[in-house]
C-alpha atoms as a PDB file:
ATOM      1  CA  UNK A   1     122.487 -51.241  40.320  1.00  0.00           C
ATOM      2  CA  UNK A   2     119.856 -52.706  37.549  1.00  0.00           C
ATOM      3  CA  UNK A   3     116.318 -51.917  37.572  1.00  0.00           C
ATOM      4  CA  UNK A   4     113.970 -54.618  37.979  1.00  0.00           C
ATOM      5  CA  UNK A   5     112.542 -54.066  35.051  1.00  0.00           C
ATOM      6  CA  UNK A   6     116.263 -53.993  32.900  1.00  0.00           C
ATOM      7  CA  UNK A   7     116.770 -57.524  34.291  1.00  0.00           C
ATOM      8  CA  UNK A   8     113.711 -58.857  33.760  1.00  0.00           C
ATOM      9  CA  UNK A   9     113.580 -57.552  30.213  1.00  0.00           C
ATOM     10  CA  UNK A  10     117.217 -59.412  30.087  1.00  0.00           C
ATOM     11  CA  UNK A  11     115.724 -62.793  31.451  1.00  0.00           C
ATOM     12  CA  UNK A  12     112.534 -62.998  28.736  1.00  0.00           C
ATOM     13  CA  UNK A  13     115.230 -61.777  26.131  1.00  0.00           C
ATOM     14  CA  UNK A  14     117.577 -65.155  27.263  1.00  0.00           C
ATOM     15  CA  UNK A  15     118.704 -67.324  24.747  1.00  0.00           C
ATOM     16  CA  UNK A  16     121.244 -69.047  26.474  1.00  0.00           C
ATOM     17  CA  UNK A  17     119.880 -72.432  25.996  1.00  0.00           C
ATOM     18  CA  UNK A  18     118.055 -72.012  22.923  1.00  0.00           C
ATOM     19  CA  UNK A  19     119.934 -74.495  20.824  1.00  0.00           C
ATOM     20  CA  UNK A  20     118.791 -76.652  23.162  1.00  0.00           C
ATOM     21  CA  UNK A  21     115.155 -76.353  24.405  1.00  0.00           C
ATOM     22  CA  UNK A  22     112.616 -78.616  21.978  1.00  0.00           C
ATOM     23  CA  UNK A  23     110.446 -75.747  21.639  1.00  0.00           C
ATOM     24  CA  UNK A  24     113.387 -72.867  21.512  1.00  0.00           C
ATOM     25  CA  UNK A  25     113.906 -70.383  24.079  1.00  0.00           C
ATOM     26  CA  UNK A  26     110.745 -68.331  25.452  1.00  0.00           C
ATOM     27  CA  UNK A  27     111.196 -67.285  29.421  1.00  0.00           C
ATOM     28  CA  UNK A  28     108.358 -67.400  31.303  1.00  0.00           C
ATOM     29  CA  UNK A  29     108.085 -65.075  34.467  1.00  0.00           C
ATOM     30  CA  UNK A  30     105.751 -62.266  36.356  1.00  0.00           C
ATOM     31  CA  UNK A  31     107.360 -60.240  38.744  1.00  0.00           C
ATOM     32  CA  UNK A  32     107.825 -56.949  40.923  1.00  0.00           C
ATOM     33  CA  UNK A  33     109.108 -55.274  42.921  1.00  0.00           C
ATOM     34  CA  UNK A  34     105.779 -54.870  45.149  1.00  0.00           C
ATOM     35  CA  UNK A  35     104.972 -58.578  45.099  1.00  0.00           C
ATOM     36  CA  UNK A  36     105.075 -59.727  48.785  1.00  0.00           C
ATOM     37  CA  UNK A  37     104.068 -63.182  47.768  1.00  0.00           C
ATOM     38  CA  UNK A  38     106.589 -65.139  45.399  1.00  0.00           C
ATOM     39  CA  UNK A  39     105.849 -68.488  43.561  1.00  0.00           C
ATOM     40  CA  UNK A  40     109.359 -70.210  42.748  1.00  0.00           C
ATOM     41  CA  UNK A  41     107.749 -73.519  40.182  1.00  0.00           C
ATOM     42  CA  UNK A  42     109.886 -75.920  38.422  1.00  0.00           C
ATOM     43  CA  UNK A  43     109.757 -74.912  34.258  1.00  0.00           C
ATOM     44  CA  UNK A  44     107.023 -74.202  32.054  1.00  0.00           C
ATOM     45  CA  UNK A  45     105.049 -76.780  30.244  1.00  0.00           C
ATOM     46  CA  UNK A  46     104.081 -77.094  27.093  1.00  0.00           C
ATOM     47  CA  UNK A  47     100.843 -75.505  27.399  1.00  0.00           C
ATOM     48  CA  UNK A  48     102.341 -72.667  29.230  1.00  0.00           C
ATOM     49  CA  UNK A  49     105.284 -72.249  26.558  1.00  0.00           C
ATOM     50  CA  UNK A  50     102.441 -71.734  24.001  1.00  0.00           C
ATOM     51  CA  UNK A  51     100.632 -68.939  26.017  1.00  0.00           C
ATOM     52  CA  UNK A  52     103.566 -67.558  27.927  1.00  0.00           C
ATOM     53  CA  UNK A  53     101.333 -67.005  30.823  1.00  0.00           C
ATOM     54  CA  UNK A  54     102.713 -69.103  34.110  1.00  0.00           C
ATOM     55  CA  UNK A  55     100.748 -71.956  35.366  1.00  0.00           C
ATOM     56  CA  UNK A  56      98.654 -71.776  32.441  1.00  0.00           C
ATOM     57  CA  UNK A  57      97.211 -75.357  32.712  1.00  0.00           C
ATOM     58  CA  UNK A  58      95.682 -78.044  35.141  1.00  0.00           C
ATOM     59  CA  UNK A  59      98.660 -77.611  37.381  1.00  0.00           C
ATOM     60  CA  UNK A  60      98.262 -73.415  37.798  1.00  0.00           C
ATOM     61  CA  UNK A  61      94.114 -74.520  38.856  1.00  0.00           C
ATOM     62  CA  UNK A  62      95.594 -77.172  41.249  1.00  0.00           C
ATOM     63  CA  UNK A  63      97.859 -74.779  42.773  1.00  0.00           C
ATOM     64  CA  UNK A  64      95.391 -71.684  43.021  1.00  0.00           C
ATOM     65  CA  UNK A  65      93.048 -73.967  44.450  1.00  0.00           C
ATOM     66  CA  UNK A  66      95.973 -74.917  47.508  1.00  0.00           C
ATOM     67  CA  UNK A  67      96.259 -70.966  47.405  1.00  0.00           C
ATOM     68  CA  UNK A  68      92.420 -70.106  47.899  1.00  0.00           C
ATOM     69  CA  UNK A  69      92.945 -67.570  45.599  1.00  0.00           C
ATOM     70  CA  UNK A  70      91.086 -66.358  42.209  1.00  0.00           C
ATOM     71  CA  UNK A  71      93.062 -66.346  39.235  1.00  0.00           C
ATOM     72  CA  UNK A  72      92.446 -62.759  39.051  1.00  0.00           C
ATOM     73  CA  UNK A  73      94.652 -62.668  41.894  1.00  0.00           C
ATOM     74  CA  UNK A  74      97.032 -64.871  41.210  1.00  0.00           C
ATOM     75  CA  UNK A  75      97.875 -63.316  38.298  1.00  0.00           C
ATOM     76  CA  UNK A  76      97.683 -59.807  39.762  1.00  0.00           C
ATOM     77  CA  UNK A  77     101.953 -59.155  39.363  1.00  0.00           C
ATOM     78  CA  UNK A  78     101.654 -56.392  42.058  1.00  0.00           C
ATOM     79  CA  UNK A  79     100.952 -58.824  44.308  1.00  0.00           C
ATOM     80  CA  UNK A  80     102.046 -62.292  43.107  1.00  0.00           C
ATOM     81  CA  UNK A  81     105.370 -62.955  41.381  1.00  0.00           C
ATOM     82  CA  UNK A  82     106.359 -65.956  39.139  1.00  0.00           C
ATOM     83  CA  UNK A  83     109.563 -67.291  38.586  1.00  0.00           C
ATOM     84  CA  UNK A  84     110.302 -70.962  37.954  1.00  0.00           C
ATOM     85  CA  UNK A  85     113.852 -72.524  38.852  1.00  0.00           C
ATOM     86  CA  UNK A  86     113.918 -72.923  34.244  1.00  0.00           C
ATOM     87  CA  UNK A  87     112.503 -69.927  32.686  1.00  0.00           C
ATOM     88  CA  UNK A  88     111.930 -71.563  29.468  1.00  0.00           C
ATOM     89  CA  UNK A  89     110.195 -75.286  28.456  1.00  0.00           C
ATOM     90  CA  UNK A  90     113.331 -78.240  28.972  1.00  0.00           C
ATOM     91  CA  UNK A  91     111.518 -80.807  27.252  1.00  0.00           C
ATOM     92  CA  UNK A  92     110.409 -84.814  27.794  1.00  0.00           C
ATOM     93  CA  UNK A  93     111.879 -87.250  29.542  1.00  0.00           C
ATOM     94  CA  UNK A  94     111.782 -90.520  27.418  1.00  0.00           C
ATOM     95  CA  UNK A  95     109.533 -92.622  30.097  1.00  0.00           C
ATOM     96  CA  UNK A  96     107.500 -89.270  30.556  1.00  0.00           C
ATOM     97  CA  UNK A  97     106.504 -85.976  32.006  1.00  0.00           C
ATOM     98  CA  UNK A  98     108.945 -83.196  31.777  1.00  0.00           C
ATOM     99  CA  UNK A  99     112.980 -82.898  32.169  1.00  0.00           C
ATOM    100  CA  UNK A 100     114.474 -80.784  34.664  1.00  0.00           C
ATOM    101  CA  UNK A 101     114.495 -77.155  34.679  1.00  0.00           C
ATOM    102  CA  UNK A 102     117.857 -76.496  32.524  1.00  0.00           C
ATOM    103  CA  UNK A 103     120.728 -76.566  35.095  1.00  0.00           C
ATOM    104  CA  UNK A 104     122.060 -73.010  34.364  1.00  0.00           C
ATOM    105  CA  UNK A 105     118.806 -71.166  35.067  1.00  0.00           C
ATOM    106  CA  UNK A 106     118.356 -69.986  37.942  1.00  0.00           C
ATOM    107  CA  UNK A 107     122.316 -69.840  38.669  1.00  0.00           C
ATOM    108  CA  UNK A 108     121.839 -67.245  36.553  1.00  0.00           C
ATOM    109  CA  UNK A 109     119.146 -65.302  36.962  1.00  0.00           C
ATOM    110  CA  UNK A 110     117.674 -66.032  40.535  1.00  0.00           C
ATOM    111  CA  UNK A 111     120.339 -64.170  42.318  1.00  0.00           C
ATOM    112  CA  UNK A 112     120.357 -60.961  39.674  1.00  0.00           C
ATOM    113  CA  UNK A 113     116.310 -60.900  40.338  1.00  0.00           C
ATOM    114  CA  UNK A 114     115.243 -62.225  43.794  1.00  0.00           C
ATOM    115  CA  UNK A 115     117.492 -58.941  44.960  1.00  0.00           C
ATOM    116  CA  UNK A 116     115.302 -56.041  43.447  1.00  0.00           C
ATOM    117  CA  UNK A 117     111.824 -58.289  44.402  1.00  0.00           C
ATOM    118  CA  UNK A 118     110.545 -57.129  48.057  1.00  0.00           C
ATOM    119  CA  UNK A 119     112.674 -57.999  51.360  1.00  0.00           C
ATOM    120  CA  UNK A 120     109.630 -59.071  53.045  1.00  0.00           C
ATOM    121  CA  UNK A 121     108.060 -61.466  50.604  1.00  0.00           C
ATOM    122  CA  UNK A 122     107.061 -65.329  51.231  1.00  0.00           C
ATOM    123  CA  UNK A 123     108.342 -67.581  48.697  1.00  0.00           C
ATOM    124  CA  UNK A 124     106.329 -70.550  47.995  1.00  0.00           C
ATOM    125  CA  UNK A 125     109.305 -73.331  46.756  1.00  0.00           C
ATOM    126  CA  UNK A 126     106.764 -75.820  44.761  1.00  0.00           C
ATOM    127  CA  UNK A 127     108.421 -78.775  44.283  1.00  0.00           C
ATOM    128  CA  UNK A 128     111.660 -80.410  44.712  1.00  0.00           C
ATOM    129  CA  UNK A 129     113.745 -78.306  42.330  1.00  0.00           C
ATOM    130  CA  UNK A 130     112.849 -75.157  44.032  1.00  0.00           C
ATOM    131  CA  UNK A 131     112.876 -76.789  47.568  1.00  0.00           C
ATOM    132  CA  UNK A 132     116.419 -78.229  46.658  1.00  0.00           C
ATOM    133  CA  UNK A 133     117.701 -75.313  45.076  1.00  0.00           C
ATOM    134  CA  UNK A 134     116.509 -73.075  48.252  1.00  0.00           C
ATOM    135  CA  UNK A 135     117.092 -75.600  51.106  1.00  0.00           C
ATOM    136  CA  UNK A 136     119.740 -77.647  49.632  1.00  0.00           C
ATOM    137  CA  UNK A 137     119.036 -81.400  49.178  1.00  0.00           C
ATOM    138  CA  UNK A 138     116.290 -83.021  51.269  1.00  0.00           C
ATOM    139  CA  UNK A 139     112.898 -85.225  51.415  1.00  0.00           C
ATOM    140  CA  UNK A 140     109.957 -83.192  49.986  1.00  0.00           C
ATOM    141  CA  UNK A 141     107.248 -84.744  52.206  1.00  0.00           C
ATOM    142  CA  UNK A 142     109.194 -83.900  55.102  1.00  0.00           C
ATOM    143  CA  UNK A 143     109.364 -80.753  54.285  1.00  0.00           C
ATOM    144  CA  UNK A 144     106.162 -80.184  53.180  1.00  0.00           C
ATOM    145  CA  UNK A 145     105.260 -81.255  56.766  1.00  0.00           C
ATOM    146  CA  UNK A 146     107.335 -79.235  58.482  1.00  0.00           C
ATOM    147  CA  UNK A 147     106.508 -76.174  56.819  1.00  0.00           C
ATOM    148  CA  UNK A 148     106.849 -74.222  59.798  1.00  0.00           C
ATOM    149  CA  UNK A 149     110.180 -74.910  60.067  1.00  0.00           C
ATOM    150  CA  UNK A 150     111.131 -72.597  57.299  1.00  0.00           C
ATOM    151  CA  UNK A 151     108.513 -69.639  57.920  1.00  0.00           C
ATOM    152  CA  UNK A 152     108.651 -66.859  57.778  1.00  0.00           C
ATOM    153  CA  UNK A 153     110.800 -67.024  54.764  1.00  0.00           C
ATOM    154  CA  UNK A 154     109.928 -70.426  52.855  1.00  0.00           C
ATOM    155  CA  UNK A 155     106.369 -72.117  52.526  1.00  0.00           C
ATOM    156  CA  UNK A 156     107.616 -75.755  51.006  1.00  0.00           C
ATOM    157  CA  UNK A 157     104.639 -77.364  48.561  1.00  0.00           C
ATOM    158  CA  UNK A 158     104.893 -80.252  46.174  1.00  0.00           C
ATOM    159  CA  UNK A 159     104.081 -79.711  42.495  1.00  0.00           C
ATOM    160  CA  UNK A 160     100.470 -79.395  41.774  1.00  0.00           C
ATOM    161  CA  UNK A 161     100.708 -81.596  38.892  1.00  0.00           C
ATOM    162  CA  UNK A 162      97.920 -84.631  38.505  1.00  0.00           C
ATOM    163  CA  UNK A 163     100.985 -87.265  39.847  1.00  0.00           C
ATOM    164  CA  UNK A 164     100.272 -85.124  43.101  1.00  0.00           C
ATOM    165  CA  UNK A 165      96.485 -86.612  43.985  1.00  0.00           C
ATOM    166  CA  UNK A 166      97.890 -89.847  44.886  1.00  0.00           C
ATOM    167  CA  UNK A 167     100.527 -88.030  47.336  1.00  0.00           C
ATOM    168  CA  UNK A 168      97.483 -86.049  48.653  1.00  0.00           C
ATOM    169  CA  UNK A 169      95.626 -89.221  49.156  1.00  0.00           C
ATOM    170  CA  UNK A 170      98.311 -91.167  51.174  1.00  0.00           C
ATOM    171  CA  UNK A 171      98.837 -87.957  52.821  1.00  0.00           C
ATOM    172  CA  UNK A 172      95.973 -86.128  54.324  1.00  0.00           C
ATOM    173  CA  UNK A 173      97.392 -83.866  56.505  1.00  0.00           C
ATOM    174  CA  UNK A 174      98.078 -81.776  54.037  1.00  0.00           C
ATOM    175  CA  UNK A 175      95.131 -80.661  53.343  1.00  0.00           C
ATOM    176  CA  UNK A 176      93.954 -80.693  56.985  1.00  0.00           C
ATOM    177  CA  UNK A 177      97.056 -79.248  58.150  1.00  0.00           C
ATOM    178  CA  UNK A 178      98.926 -77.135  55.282  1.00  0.00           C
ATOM    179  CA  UNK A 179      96.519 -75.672  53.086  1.00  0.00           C
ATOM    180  CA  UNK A 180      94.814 -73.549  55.797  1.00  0.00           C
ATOM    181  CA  UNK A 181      97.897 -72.076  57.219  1.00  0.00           C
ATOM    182  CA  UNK A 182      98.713 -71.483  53.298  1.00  0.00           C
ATOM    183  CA  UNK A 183      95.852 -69.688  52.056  1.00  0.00           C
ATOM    184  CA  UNK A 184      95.776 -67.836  55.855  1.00  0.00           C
ATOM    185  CA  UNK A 185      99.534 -66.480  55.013  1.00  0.00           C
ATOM    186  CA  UNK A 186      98.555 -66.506  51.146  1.00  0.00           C
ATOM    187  CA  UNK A 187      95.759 -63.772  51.955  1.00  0.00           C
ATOM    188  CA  UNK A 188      97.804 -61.783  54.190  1.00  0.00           C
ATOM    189  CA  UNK A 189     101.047 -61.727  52.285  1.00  0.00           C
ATOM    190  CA  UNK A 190      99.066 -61.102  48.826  1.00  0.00           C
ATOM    191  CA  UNK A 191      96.366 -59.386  49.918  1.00  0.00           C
ATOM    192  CA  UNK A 192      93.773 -62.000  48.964  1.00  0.00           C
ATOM    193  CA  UNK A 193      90.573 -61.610  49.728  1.00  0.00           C
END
C-alpha cells in the first residue's frame, strides 16, 4: 500500500486536466495522516491558485470564522486537512463565479487519499459538490439543517463564499443552531482552543 505522502506528492504532481484549466494545472491540498478534522471545499479560486495555500481569500475568513478557529489553526495540517472535490482552479462560468470542480477529480484521487487520512476524522462537506459527491444528490439547506443526521461522520455547510450572507440572512438558524455545535465538534476533533 502507498504512503500518504507518495499519493499526495502524485495528486500536486497531476496534470490530468491541464490542457484544460484557464490557469494550467496546480493542485491545491493539506493533508495527514493525523488530521482528525477534514475540510472537503469545492476548487480553488483564483486567489488561492496564485498562492497555493487553501482558502486563501474572503471565503477561507468566512469559513474559519463558522469554525471559531485561528488561522494558525486552521492551517495547522496535523490537525486540519484540505482537500477540495477539484484540486486545481476550473475556471468562469460565462454569467459568473466559478465552474465546477473538474468532473474527474475526486473520482480519482478522493478514494486513493481519504484511505491513508485518520479513521476517526469529521469531514466538513462545504457545499453542494462535496455534499453531493458524499451524500449523493440532495437539497443543501436541508441538509445543512439536519446536520445531525449525518454525525458523527459528515458535518454538511454551505460555501462560505459572499453569495452565502443572503442564505444566512433568510436563514438564521444557522447561526443560532449550527455554528455552535460546529465550532464545539471543531475544537474537539482539531484540538482548537
Amino acid at each position: 500500500m502507498a504512503s500518504l505522502d507518495a499519493v499526495l506528492a502524485e495528486a500536486r504532481g497531476c496534470t490530468r486536466c491541464a490542457d484544460v484549466l484557464p490557469l494550467g494545472a496546480r493542485p491545491v491540498l493539506r493533508l495527514s495522516a493525523s488530521a482528525r478534522l477534514l475540510i472537503i471545499g469545492q476548487a480553488p479560486g483564483t486567489r488561492v491558485h496564485a498562492s497555493g495555500v487553501p482558502f486563501d481569500d474572503p471565503s477561507g475568513e468566512r469559513l474559519r470564522f463558522w469554525l471559531g478557529i485561528s488561522a494558525a489553526e486552521f492551517y495547522d495540517t496535523a490537525r486540519v486537512a484540505i482537500m477540495p472535490m477539484g484540486l486545481c482552479y476550473p475556471g468562469r462560468l460565462p454569467r459568473g463565479g466559478d465552474a465546477p470542480p473538474m468532473a474527474c477529480c475526486a473520482p480519482l484521487w478522493h478514494p486513493r487519499l481519504l484511505t491513508l487520512l485518520a479513521p476517526d476524522r469529521l469531514t466538513l462537506l462545504v457545499g453542494a459538490y462535496a455534499q453531493n459527491y458524499a451524500l449523493g444528490r440532495g437539497p443543501l439547506t436541508a441538509r445543512v439543517r439536519d446536520f445531525a443526521r449525518y454525525l458523527p461522520r459528515y458535518f454538511p455547510l454551505p460555501h462560505p463564499s459572499w453569495r452565502t450572507r443572503a442564505w444566512e440572512t433568510r436563514n438564521p438558524w444557522f447561526a443560532a443552531e449550527v455554528l455552535p455545535v460546529l465550532r464545539a465538534l471543531v475544537r474537539k476533533m482539531a484540538g482548537a482552543s
